[in-house]
Protein backbone atom coordinates (compact mmCIF):
# COMPACT_ATOMS: atom_id res chain seq x y z
CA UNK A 1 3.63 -4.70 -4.83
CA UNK A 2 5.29 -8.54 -5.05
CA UNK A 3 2.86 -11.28 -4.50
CA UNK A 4 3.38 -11.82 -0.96
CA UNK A 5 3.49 -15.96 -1.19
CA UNK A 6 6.95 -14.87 -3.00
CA UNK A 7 8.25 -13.11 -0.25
CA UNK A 8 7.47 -15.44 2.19
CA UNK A 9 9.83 -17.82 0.63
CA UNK A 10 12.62 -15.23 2.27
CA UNK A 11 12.47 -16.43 5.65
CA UNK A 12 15.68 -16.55 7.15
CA UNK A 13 18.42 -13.47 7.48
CA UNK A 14 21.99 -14.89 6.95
CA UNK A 15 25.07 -12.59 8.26
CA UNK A 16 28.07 -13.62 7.36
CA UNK A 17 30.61 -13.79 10.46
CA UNK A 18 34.45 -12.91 10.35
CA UNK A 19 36.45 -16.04 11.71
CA UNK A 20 39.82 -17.53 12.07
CA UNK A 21 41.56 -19.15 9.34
CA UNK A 22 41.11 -22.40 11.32
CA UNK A 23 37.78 -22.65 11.49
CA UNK A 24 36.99 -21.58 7.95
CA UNK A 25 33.80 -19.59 7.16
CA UNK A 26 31.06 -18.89 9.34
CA UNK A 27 27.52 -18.31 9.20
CA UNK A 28 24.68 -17.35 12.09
CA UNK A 29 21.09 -18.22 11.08
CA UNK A 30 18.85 -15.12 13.02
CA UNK A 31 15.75 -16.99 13.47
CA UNK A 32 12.45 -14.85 12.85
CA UNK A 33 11.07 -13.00 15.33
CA UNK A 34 8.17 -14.35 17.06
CA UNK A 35 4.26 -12.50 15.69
CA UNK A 36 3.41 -12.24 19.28
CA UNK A 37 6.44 -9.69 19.83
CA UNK A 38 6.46 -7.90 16.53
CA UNK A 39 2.33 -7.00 17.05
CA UNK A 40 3.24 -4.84 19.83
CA UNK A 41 5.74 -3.35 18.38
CA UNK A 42 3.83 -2.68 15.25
CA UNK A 43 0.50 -1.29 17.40
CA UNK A 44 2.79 0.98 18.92
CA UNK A 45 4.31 2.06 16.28
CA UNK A 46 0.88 2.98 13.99
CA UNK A 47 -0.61 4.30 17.42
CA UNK A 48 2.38 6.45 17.69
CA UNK A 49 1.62 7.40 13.80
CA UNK A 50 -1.98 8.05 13.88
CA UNK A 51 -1.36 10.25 17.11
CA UNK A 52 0.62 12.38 15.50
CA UNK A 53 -0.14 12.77 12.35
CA UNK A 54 -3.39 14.11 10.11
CA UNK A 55 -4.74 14.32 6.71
CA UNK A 56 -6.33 17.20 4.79
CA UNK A 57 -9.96 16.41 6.10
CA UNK A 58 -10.58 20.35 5.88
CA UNK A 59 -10.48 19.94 1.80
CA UNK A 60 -12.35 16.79 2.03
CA UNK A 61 -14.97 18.10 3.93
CA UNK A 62 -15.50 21.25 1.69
CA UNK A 63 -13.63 20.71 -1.51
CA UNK A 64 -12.24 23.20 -3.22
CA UNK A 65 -13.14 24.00 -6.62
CA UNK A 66 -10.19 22.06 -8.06
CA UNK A 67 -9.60 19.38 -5.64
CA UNK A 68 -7.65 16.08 -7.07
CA UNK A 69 -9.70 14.24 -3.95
CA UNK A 70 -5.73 13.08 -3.02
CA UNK A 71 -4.58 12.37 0.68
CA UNK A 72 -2.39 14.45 1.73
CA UNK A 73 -0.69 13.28 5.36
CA UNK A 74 1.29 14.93 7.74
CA UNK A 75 2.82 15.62 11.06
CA UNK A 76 1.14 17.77 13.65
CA UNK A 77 3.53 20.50 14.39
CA UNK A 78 3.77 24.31 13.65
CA UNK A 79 1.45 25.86 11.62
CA UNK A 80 -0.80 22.38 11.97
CA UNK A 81 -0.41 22.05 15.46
CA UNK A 82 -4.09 22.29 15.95
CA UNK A 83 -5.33 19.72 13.25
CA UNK A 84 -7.23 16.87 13.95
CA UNK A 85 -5.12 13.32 14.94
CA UNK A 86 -5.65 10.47 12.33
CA UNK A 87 -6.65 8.17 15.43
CA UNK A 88 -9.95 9.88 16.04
CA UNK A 89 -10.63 9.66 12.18
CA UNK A 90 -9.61 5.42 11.69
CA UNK A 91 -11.83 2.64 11.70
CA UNK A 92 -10.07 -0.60 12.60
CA UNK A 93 -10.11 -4.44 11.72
CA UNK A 94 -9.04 -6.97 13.94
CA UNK A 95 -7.45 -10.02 11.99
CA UNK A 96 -6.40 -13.68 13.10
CA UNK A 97 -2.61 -14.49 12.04
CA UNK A 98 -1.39 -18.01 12.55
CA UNK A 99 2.61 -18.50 12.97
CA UNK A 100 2.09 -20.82 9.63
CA UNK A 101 1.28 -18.14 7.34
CA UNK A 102 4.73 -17.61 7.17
CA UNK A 103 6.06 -20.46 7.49
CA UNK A 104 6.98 -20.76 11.57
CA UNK A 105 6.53 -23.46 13.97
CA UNK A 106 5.97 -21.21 17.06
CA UNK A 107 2.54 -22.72 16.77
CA UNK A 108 0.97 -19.25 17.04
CA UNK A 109 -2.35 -17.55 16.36
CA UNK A 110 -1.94 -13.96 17.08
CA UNK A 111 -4.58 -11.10 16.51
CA UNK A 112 -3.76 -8.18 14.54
CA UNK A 113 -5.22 -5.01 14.13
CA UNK A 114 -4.99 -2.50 11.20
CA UNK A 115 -6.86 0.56 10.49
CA UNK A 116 -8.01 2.13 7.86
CA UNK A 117 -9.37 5.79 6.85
CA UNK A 118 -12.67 6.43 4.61
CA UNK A 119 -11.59 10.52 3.71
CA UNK A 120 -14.12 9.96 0.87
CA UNK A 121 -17.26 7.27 0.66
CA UNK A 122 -17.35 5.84 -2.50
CA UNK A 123 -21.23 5.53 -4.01
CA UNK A 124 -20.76 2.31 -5.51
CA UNK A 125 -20.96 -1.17 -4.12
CA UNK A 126 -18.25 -2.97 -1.88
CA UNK A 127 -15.88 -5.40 -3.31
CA UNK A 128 -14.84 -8.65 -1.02
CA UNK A 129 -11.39 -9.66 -0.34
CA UNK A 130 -11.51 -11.86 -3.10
CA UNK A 131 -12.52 -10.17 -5.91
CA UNK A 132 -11.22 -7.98 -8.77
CA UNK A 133 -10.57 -4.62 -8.22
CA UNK A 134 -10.02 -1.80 -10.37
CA UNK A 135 -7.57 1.09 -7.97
CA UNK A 136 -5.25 3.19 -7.66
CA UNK A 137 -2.84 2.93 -5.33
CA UNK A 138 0.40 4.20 -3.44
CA UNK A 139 2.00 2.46 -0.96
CA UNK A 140 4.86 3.69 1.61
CA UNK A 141 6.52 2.97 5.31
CA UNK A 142 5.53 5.06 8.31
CA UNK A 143 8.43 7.14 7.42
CA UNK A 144 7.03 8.37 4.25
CA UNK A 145 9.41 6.34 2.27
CA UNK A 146 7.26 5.55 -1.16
CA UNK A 147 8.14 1.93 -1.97
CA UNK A 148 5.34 1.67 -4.82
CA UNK A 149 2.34 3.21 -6.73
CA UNK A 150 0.30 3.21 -9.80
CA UNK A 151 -0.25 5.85 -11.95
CA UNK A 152 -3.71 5.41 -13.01
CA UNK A 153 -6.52 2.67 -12.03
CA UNK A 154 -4.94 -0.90 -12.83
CA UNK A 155 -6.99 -4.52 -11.88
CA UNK A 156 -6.32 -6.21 -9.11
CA UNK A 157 -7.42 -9.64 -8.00
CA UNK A 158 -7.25 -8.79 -4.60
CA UNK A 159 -6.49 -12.63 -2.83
CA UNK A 160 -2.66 -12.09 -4.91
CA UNK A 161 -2.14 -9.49 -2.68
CA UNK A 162 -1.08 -8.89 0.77
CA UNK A 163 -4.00 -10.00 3.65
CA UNK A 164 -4.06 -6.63 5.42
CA UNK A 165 -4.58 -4.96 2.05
CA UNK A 166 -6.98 -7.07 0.14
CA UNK A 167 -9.07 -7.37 3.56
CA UNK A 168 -8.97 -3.48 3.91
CA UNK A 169 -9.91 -2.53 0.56
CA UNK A 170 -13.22 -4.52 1.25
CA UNK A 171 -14.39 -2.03 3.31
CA UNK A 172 -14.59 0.87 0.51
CA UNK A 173 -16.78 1.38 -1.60
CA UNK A 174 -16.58 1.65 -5.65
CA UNK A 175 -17.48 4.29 -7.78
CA UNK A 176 -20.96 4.61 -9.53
CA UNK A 177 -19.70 5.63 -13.22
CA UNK A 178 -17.73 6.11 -16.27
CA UNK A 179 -17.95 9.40 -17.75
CA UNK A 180 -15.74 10.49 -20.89
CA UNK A 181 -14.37 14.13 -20.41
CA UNK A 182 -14.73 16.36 -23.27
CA UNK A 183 -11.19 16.18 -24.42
CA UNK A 184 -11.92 12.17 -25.06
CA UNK A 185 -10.64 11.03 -21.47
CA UNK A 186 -12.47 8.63 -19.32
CA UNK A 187 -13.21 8.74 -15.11
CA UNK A 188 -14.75 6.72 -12.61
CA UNK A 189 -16.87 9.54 -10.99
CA UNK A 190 -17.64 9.31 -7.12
CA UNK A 191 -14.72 6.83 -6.15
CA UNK A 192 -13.73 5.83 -2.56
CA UNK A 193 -10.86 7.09 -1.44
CA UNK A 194 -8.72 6.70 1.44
CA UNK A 195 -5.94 5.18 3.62
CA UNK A 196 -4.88 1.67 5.27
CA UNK A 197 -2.46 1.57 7.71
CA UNK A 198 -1.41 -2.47 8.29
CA UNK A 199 0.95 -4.47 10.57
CA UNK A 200 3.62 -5.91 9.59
CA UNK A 201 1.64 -9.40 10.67
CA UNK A 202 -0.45 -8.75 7.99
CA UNK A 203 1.78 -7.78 5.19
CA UNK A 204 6.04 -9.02 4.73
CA UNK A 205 6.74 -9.87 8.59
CA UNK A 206 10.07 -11.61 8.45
CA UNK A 207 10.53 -11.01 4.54
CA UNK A 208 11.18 -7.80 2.63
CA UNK A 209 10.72 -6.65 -0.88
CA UNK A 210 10.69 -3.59 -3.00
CA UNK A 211 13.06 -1.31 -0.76
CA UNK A 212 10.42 -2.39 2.44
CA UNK A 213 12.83 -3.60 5.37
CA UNK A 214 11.37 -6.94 7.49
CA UNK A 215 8.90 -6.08 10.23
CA UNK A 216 7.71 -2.69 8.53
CA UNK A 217 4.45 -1.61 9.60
CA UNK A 218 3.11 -0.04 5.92
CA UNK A 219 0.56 2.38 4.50
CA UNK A 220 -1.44 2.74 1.62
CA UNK A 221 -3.56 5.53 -0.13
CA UNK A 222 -6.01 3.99 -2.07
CA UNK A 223 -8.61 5.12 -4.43
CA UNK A 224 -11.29 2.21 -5.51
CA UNK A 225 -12.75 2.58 -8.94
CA UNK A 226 -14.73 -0.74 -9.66
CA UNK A 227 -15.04 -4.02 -9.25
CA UNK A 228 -16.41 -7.27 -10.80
CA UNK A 229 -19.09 -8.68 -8.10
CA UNK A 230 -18.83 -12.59 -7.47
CA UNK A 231 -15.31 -12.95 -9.13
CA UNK A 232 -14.69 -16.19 -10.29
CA UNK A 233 -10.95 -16.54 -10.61
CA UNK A 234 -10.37 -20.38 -11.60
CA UNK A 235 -13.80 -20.34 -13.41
CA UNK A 236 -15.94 -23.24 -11.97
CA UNK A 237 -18.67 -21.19 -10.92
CA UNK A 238 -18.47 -20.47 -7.31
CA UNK A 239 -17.56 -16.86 -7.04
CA UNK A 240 -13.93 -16.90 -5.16
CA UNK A 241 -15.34 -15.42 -1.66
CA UNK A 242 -18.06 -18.73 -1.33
CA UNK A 243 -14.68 -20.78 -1.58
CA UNK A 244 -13.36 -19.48 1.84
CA UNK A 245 -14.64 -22.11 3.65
CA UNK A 246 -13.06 -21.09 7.28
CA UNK A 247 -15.26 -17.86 6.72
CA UNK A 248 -11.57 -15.97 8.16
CA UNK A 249 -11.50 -13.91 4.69
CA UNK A 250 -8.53 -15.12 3.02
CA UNK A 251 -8.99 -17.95 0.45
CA UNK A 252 -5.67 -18.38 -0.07
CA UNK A 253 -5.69 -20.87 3.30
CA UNK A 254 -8.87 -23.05 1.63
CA UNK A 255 -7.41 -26.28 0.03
CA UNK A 256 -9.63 -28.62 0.17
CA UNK A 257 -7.62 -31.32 -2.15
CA UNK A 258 -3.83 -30.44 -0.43
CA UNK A 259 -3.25 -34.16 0.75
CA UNK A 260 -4.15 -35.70 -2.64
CA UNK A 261 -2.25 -33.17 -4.60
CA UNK A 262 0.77 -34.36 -2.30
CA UNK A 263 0.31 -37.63 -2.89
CA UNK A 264 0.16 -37.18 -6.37
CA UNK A 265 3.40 -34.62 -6.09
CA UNK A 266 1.13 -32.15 -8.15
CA UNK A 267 1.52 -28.34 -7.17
CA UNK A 268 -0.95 -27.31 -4.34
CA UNK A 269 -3.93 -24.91 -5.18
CA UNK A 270 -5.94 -23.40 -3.34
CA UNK A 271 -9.95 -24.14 -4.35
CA UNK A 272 -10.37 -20.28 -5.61
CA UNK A 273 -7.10 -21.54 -7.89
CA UNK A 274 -8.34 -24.82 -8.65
CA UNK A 275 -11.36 -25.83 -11.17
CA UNK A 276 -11.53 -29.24 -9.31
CA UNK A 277 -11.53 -29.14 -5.86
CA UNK A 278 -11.51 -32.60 -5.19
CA UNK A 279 -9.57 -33.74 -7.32
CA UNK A 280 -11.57 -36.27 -8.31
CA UNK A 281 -11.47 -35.74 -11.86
CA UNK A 282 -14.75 -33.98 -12.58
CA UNK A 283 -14.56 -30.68 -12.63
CA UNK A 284 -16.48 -28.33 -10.23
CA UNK A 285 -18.54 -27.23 -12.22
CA UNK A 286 -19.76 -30.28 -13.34
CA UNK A 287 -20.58 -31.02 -9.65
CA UNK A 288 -22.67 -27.88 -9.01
CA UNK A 289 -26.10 -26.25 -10.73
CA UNK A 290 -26.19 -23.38 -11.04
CA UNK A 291 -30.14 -21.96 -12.41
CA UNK A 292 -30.93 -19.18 -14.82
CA UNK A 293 -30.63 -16.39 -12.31
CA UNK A 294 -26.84 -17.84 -11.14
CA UNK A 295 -28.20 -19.48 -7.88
CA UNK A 296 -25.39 -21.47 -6.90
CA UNK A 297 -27.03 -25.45 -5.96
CA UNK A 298 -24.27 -27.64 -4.19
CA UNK A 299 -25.53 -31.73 -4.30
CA UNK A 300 -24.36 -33.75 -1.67
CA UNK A 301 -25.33 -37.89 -3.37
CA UNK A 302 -24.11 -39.46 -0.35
CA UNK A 303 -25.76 -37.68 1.90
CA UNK A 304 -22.71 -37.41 4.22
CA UNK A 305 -22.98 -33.61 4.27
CA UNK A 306 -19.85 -32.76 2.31
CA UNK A 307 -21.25 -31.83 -1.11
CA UNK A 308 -20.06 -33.23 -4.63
CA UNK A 309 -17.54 -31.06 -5.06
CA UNK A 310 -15.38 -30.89 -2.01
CA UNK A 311 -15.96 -35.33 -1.62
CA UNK A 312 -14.00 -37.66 -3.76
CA UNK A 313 -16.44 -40.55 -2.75
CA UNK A 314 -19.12 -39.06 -3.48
C-alpha cells in the first residue's frame, strides 16, 4: 500500500486526442470528479456489497478445531443463499473530507462513511490513528481483485497510511501475548481480526496505484497484533495523537509552523513530523515537561494561551 500523499500528486487524467495534421497534437485535461458525486456513488456501491455478500461468521462463532481465524467473504447465492448479509454485521464511521485533501478547489467538505467488521475482538488494548501498529493485512476492490497483502505481521505507523484505514484500524483491538510454539515459532495469541470496507473519499479518489483504478471503493482484512501506546514519531515527547490539534483524527492536516516553513522555502511538516513545531529554534521538547510518570506539562510564558511550543513569541 503506497503512501497516499504520493498518489495524490496524480491528479489529473490526460487522454491523448487524434487530430488533424494542422492543428498538431492534442490533449483534453478530464478534471476530477467532484467528492460530493463520487460519495454516492461509493455508498451505493459498498451498500450494494454488504447486501449481498457475507463472511464465515458460522466458524467464527464456533471455531473449528483448526480454524486459521481468516475471513472468508462471499456472495449470497446457491448453497449460501440463506447466510447472514454483511450489512447487519458492520459498524460504521462517519468521516469529514475537505475538497483540499486532494488537492481541489471545489471548496468542499463532504462526509464519508466507511464500515468496518469486528468477526473477532481482539483482548488487547486499542491503538489510535496515529500510532504504530503491528498487522497483517490484505487489501482488494469490491470485485475481489487483490491489489496487496502481507504475509505475516509487519509495523505500521498508521498516519503514512490511507485516512479510512488508519482511522478504521483504531477501532480493533490488539492482542494480549507472545507465545513461542514448540517448534521455536512465535504468535500474538487473541488478535483482532476483521474487515474495513472504505470510500474512495477516504482512500485514492482521483489517483490510482498498485493495479487500484481512480474512484475505487476498497476493502481490507485485517488482523491487529500490537501496538506501541502514545507513539511518538518525530520524538519530542508529545505522543503523535495529542498533536492533532483539530481533534478530526488525522495529524497529517496539523501544521502549526506551515507559513514560516514557506517563508523560509523549507519542506512543510506536519507537527507529528516535526521536532519543532514552531519553528522557533528550540526544540519541542525543550518547551514542554514532562514528570517522572510521562505527564505531559505544556507552559504558556506569555500567558496568551498558545503554549511554548506552538508560539514563536513566546
Amino acid at each position: 500500500m503506497q503512501l497516499r500523499k504520493v498518489v495524490l500528486a496524480m491528479t489529473v487524467i490526460v487522454f491523448v486526442l487524434s487530430c488533424g495534421n494542422d492543428d498538431g497534437p492534442g490533449f483534453e485535461l478530464i478534471p476530477p470528479q467532484l467528492l460530493s458525486d463520487v460519495v454516492v456513488e461509493d455508498e451505493a456501491a459498498l451498500q450494494a456489497y454488504l447486501q449481498t455478500h457475507f463472511y464465515n461468521y458460522e466458524e467464527f462463532e464456533n471455531p473449528p478445531a483448526d480454524f486459521d481465524f481468516q475471513v472468508v467473504l462471499d456472495t449470497i447465492a446457491g448453497v449460501n443463499i440463506d447466510k447472514r448479509p454483511l450489512l447487519q454485521d458492520v459498524q460504521s464511521l462517519t468521516i469529514e473530507v475537505s475538497s483540499e485533501d486532494f488537492s481541489l478547489d471545489d471548496n468542499e467538505t463532504v462526509p464519508h462513511t466507511l464500515y468496518y467488521l469486528i468477526a473477532r475482538e481482539g483482548a488487547g488494548g486499542m491503538p489510535t490513528s496515529a500510532d504504530s501498529t503491528y498487522i497483517r493485512y490484505e487489501g482488494s476492490l469490491l470485485n475481489g481483485t487483490l491489489f496487496d497483502a502481507t504475509s505475516d505481521y509487519t509495523w505500521q505507523y498508521l498516519p503514512f497510511f490511507l485516512r479510512g484505514y488508519s482511522q478504521a484500524v483504531s477501532k480493533f483491538k490488539v492482542g494480549d501475548a507472545i507465545v513461542e510454539n514448540p517448534d521455536g515459532t512465535t504468535e500474538i495469541t487473541n488478535a483482532g481480526v476483521g474487515v474495513v470496507f472504505i470510500p474512495s473519499g477516504l482512500a485514492y479518489f482521483n489517483g490510482s496505484s498498485n493495479g487500484i483504478p481512480s474512484y475505487s471503493p476498497l476493502i481490507f482484512k485485517i488482523t491487529t497484533g500490537l501496538y506501541i501506546p502514545d507513539t511518538d514519531y518525530d520524538g519530542d515527547g508529545i505522543p503523535s495523537i495529542l498533536e492533532d490539534l483539530n481533534g478530526d483524527g488525522d495529524v497529517t492536516n496539523d501544521n502549526t509552523d506551515a507559513e514560516r516553513e514557506a517563508a523560509i522555502r523549507s519542506p512543510a511538516f506536519p507537527n507529528h513530523l516535526d521536532p519543532d513545531d514552531d519553528e522557533d529554534g528550540i526544540l519541542t521538547r525543550d518547551e514542554i515537561i514532562i514528570d517522572a510518570q510521562g505527564n505531559i506539562t505544556f507552559p504558556d510564558d506569555d500567558n496568551d494561551g498558545i503554549p511554548n511550543y506552538l508560539d514563536r513569541d513566546s
